[in-house]
N, C-alpha and C. Protein backbone atom coordinates (compact mmCIF):
# COMPACT_ATOMS: atom_id res chain seq x y z
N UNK A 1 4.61 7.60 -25.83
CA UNK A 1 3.93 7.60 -24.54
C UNK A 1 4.10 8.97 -23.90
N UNK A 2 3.11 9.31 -23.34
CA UNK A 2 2.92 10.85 -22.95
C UNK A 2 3.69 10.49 -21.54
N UNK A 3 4.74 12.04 -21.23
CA UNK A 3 5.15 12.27 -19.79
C UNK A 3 4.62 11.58 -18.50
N UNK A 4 5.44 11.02 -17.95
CA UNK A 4 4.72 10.51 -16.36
C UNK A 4 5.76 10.41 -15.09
N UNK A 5 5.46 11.41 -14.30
CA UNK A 5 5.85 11.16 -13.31
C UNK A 5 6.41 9.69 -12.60
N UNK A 6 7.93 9.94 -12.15
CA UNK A 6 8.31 8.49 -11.56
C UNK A 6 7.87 8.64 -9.78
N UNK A 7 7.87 8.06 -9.63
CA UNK A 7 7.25 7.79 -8.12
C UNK A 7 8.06 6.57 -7.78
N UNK A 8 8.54 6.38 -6.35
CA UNK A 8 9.19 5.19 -5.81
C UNK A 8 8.50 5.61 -4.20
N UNK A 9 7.78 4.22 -3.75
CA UNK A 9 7.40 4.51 -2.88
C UNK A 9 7.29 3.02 -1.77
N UNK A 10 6.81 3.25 -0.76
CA UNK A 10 6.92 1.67 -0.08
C UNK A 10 6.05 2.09 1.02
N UNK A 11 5.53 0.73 1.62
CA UNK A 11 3.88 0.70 2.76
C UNK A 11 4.59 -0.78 3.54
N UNK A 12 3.48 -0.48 4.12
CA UNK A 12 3.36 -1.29 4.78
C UNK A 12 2.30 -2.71 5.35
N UNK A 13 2.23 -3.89 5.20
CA UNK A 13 1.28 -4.58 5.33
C UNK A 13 0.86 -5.29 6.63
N UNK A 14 -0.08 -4.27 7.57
CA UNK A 14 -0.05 -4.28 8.88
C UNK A 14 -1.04 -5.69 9.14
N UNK A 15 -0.92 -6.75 9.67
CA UNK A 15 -2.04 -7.64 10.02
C UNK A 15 -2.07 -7.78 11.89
N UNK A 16 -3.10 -8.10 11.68
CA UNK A 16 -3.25 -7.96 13.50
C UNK A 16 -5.02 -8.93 13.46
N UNK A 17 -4.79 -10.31 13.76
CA UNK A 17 -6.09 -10.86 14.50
C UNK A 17 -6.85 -11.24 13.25
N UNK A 18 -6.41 -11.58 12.03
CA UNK A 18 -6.66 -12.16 11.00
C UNK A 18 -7.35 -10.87 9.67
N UNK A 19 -6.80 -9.60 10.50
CA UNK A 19 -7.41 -8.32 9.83
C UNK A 19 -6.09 -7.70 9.01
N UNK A 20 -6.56 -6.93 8.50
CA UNK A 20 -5.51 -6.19 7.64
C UNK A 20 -5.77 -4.56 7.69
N UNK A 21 -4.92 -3.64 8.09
CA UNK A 21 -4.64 -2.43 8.08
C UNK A 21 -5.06 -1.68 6.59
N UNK A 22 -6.47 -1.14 6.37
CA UNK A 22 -6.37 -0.23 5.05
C UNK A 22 -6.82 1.65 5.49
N UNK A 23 -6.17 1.75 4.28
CA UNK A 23 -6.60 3.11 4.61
C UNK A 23 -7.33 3.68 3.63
N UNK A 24 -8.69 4.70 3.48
CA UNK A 24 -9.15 5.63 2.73
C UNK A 24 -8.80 6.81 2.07
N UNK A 25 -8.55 7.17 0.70
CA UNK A 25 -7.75 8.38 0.26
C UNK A 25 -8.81 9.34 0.01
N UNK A 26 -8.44 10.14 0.18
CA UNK A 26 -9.13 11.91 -0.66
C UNK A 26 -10.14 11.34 -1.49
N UNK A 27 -10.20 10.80 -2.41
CA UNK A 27 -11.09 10.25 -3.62
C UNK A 27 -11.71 8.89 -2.95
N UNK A 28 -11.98 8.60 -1.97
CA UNK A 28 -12.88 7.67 -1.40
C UNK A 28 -12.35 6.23 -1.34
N UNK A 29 -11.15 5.89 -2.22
CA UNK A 29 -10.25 4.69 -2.44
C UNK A 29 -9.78 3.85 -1.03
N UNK A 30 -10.24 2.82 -0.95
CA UNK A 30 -9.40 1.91 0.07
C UNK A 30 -8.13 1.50 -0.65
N UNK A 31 -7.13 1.45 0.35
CA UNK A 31 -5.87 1.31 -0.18
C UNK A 31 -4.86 0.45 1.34
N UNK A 32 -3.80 0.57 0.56
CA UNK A 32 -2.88 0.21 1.49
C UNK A 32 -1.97 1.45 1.98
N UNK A 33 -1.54 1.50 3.35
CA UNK A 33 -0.43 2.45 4.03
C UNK A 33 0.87 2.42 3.39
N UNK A 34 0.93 3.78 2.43
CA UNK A 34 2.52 3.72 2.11
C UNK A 34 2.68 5.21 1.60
N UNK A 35 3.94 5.56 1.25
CA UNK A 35 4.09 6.67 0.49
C UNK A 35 5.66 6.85 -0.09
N UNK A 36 6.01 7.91 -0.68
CA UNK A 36 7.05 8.29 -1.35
C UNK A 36 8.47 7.91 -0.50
N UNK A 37 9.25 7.61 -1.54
CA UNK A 37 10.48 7.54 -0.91
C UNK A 37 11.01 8.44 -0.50
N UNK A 38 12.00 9.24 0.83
CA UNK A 38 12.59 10.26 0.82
C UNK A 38 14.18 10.12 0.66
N UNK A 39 14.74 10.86 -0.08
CA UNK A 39 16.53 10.81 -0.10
C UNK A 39 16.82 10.59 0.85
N UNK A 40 17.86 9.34 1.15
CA UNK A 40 18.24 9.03 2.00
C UNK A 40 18.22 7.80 3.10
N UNK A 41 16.42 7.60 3.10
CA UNK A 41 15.93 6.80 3.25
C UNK A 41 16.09 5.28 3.44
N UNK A 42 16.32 4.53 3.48
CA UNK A 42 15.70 2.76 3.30
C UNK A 42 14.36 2.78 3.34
N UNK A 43 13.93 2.18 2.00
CA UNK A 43 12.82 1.71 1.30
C UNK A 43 11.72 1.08 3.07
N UNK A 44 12.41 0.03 4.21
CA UNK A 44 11.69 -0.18 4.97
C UNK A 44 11.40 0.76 6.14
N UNK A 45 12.48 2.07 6.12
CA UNK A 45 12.15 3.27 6.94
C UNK A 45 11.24 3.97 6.33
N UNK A 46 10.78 4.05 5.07
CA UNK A 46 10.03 4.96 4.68
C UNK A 46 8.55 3.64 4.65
N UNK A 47 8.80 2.78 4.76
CA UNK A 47 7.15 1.76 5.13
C UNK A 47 6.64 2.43 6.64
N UNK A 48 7.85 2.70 7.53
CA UNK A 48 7.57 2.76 8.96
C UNK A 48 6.92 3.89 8.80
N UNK A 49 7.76 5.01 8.57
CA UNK A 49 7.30 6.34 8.53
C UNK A 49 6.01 6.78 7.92
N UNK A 50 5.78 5.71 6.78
CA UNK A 50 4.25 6.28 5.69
C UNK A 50 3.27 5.64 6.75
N UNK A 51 3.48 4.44 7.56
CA UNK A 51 2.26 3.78 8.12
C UNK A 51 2.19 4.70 9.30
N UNK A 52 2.96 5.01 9.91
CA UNK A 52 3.22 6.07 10.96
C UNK A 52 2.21 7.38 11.04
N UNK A 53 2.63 8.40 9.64
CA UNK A 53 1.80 8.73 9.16
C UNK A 53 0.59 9.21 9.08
N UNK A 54 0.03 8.21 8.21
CA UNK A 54 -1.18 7.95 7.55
C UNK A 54 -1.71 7.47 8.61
N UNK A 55 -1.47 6.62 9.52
CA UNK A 55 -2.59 5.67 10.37
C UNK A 55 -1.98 6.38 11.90
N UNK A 56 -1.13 6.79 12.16
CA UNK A 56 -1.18 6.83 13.68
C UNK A 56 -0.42 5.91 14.65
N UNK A 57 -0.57 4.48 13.53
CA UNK A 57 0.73 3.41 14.53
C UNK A 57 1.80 3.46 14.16
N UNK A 58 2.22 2.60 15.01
CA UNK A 58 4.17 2.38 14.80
C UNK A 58 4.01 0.71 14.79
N UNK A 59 4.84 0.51 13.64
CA UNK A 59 5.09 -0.52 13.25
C UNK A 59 6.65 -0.74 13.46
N UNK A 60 6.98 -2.50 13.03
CA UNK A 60 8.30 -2.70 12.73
C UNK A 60 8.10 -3.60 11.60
N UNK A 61 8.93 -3.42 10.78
CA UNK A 61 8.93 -3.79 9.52
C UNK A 61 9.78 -5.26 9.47
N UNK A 62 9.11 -5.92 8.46
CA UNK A 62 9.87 -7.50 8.57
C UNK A 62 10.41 -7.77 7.00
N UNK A 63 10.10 -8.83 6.71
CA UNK A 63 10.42 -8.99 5.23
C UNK A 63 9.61 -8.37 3.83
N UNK A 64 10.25 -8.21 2.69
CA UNK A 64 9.76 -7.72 1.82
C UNK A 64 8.28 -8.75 1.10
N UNK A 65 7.38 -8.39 0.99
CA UNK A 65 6.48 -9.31 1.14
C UNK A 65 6.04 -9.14 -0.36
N UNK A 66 6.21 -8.00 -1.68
CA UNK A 66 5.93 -8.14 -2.93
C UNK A 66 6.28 -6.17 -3.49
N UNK A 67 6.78 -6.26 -4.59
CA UNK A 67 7.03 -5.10 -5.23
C UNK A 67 5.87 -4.87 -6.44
N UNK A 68 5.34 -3.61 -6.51
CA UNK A 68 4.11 -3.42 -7.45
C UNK A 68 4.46 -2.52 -8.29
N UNK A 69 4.48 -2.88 -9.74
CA UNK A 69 5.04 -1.78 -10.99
C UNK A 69 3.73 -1.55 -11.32
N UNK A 70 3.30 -0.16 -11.82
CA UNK A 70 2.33 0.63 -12.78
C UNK A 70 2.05 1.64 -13.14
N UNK A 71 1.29 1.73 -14.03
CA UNK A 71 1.21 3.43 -14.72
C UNK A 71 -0.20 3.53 -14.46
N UNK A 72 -0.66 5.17 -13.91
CA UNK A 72 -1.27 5.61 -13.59
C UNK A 72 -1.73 6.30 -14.71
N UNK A 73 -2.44 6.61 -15.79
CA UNK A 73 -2.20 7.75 -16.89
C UNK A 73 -3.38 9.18 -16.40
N UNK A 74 -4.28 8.70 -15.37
CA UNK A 74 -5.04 9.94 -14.52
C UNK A 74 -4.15 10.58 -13.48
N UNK A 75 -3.24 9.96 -13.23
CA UNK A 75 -2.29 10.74 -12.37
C UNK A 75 -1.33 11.04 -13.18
N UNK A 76 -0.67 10.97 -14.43
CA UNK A 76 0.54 10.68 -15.11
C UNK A 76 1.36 10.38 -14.45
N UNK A 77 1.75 9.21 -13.60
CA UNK A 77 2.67 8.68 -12.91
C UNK A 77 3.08 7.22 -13.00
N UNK A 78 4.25 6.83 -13.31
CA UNK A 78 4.44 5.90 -12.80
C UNK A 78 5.26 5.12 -12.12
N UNK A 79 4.76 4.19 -11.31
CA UNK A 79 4.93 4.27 -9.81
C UNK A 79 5.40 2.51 -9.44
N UNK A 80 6.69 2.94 -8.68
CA UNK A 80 7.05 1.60 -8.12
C UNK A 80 6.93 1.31 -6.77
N UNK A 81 6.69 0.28 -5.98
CA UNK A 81 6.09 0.68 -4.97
C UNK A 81 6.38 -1.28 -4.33
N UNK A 82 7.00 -0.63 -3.19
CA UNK A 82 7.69 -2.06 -2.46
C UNK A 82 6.63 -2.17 -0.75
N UNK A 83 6.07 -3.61 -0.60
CA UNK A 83 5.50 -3.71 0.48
C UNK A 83 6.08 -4.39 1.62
N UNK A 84 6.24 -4.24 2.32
CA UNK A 84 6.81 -4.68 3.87
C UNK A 84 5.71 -5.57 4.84
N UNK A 85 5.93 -6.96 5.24
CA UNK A 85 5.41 -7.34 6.59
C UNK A 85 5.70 -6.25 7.12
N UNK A 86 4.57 -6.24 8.23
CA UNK A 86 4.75 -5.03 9.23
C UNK A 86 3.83 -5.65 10.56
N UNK A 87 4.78 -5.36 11.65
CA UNK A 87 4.26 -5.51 12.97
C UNK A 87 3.87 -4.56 13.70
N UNK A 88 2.32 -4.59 14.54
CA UNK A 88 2.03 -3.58 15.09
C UNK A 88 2.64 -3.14 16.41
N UNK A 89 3.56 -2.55 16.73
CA UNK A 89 3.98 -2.29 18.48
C UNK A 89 3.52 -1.35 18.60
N UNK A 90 2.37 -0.23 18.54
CA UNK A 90 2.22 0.99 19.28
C UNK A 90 1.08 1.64 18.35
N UNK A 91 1.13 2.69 19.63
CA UNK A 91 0.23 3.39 18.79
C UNK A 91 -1.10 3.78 18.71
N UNK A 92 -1.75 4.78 17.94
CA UNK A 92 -3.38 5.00 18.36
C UNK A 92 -4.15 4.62 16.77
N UNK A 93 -5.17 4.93 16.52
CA UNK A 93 -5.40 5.35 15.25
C UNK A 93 -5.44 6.76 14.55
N UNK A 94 -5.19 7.27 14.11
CA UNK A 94 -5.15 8.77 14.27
C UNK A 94 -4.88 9.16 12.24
N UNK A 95 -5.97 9.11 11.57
CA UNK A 95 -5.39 9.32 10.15
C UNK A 95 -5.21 10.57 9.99
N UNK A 96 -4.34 10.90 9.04
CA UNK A 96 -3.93 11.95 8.82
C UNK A 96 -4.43 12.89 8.27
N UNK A 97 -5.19 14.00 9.03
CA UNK A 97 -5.96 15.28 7.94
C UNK A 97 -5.53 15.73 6.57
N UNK A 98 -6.44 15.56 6.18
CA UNK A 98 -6.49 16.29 4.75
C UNK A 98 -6.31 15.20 3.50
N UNK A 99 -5.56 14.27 4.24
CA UNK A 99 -5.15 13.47 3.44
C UNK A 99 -5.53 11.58 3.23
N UNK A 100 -5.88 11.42 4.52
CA UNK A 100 -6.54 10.06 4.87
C UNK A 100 -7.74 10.18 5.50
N UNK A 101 -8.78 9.43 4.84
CA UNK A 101 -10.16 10.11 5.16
C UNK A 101 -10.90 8.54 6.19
N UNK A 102 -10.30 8.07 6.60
CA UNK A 102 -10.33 6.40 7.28
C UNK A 102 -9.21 5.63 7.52
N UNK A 103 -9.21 5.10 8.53
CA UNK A 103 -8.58 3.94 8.74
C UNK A 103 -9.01 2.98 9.38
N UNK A 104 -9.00 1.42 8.88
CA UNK A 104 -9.81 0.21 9.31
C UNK A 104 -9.11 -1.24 9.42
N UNK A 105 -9.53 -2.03 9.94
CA UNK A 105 -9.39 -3.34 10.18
C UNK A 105 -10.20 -4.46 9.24
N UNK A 106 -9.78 -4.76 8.17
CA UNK A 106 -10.34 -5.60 7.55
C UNK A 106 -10.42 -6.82 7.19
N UNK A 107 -11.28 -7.48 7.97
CA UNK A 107 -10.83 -9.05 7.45
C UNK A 107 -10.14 -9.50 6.57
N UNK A 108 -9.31 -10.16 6.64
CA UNK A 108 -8.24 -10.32 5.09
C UNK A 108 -9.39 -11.11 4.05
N UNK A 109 -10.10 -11.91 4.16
CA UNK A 109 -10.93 -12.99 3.63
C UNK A 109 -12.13 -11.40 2.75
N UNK A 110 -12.18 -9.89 3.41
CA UNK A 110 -12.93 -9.02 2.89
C UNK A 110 -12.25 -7.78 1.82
N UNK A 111 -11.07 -8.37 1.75
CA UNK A 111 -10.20 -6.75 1.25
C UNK A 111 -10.46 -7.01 -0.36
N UNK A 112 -11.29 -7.89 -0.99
CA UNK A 112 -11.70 -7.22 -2.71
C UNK A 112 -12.94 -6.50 -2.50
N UNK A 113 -13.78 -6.61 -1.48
CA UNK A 113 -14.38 -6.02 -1.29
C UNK A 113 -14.11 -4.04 -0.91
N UNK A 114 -13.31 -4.10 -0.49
CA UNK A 114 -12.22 -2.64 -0.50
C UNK A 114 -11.63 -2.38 -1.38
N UNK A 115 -10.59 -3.41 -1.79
CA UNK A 115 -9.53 -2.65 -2.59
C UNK A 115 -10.07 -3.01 -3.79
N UNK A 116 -10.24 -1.95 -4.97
CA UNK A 116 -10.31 -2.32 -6.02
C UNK A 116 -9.61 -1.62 -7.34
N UNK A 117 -8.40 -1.97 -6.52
CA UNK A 117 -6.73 -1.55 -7.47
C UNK A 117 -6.08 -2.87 -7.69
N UNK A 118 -6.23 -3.08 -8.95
CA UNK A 118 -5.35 -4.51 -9.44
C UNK A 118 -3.95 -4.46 -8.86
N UNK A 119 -3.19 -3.48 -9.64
CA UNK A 119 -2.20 -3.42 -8.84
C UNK A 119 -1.54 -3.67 -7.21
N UNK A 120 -2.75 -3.48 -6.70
CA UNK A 120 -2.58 -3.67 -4.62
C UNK A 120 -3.60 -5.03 -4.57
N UNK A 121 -4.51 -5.33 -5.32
CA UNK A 121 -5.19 -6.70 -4.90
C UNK A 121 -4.38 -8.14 -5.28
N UNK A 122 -4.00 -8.08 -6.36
CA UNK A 122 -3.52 -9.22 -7.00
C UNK A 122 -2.41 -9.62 -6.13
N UNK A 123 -0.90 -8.58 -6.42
CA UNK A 123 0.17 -8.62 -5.05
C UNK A 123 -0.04 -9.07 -3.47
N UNK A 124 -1.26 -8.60 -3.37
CA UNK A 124 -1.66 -8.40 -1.78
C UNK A 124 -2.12 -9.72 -1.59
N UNK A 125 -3.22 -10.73 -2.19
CA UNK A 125 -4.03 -11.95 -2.34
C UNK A 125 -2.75 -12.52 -2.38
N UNK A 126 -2.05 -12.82 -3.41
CA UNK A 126 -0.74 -13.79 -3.60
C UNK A 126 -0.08 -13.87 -2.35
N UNK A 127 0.38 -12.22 -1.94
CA UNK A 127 1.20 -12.69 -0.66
C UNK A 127 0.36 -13.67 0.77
N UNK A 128 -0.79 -13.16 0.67
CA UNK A 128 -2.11 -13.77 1.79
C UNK A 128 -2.05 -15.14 1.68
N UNK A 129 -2.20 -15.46 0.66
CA UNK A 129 -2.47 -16.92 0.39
C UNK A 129 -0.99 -17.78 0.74
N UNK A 130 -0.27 -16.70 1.12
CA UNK A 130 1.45 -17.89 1.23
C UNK A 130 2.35 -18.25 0.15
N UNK A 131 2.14 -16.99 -1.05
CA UNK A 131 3.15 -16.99 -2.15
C UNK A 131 4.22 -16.48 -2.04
N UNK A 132 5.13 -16.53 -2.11
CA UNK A 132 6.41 -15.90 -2.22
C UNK A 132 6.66 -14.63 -2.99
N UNK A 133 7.92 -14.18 -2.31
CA UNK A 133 7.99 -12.88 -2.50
C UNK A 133 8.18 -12.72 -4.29
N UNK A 134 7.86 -11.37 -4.51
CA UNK A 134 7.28 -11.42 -6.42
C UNK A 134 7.19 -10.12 -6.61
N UNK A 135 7.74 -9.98 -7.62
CA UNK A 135 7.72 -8.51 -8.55
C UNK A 135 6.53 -8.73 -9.35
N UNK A 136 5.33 -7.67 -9.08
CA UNK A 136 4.43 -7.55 -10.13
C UNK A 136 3.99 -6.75 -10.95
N UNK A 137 4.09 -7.05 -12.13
CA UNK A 137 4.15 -5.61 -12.94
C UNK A 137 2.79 -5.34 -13.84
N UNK A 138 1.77 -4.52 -13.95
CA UNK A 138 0.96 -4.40 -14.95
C UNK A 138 0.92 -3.29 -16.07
N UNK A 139 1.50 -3.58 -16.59
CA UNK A 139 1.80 -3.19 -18.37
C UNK A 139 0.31 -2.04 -19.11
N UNK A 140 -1.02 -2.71 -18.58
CA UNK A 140 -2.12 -2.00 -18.78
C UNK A 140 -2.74 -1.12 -18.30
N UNK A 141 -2.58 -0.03 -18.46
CA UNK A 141 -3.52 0.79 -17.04
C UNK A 141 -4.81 0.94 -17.71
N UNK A 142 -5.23 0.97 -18.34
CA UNK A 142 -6.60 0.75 -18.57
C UNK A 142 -7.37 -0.82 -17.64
N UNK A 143 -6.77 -1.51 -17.19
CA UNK A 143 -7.19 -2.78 -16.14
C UNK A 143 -6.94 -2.29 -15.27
N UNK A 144 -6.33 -1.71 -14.89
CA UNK A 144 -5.69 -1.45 -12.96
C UNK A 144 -7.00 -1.28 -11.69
N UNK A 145 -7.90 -0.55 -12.36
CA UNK A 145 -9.28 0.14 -11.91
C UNK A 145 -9.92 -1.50 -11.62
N UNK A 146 -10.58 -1.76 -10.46
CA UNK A 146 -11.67 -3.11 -10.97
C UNK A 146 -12.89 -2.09 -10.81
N UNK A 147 -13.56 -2.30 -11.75
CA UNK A 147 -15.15 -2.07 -11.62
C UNK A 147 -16.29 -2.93 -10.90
């Protein structure tokens, strides 16, 4: 297996009014609010800080709501990545130049319509629907993409 970047990273899963917090990347991708771990850190300070961020609010972080394993092989990375309940207390919208090209409110009942990363849909649906907390791992990156 060719070189890949490890990545450890954690977001946040903002709901507010039956909507869900996504954000737009550089490459046009709806996604979820998160980013890299920093030394030092707790995995749920760095949910606060990435949603912070990327979107402009301040959250408080609650329970671990699902962990997402995968390999990227267009990025050579691969990437572990822990999600947080997250409560909205503050804040504007304000995405981050250069780097977040949107931020939105999406009906939860609309987010396959957005997200179309196996890795963040499958995790994300399970937790929605009232599944318990779950390590999910996808082994294939040739599936990860939905078309």
């Amino acid at each position: 297996m060719q070189y890949l970047r490890r990545h450890l990273s954690a977001g946040g899963l903002v709901l507010n009014k039956g909507s869900i917090l996504l954000i737009r990347n550089r490459r046009g991708h709806w996604g979820l609010p998160k980013g890299h771990w920093e030394p030092g850190e707790l995995l749920a300070e760095t949910a606060v800080r990435e949603v912070l961020e990327e979107t402009g609010l301040k959250v408080e972080v609650g329970d671990l709501a699902f962990i997402t394993e995968f390999r990227n092989l267009e990025a050579r990375e691969h990437l572990v990545q822990f999600f947080f309940s997250a409560k909205l207390i503050g804040g504007m919208i304000a995405p981050r130049p250069g780097e977040i090209y949107g931020v939105k409110w999406v009906p939860v009942g609309e987010i396959a319509q957005y997200i179309r990363w196996r890795p963040w849909l499958e995790p994300l649906t399970h937790w929605l629907e009232g599944g318990t907390q779950r390590y999910h791992s996808f082994p294939d990156p040739s599936r990860n993409r939905i078309r």
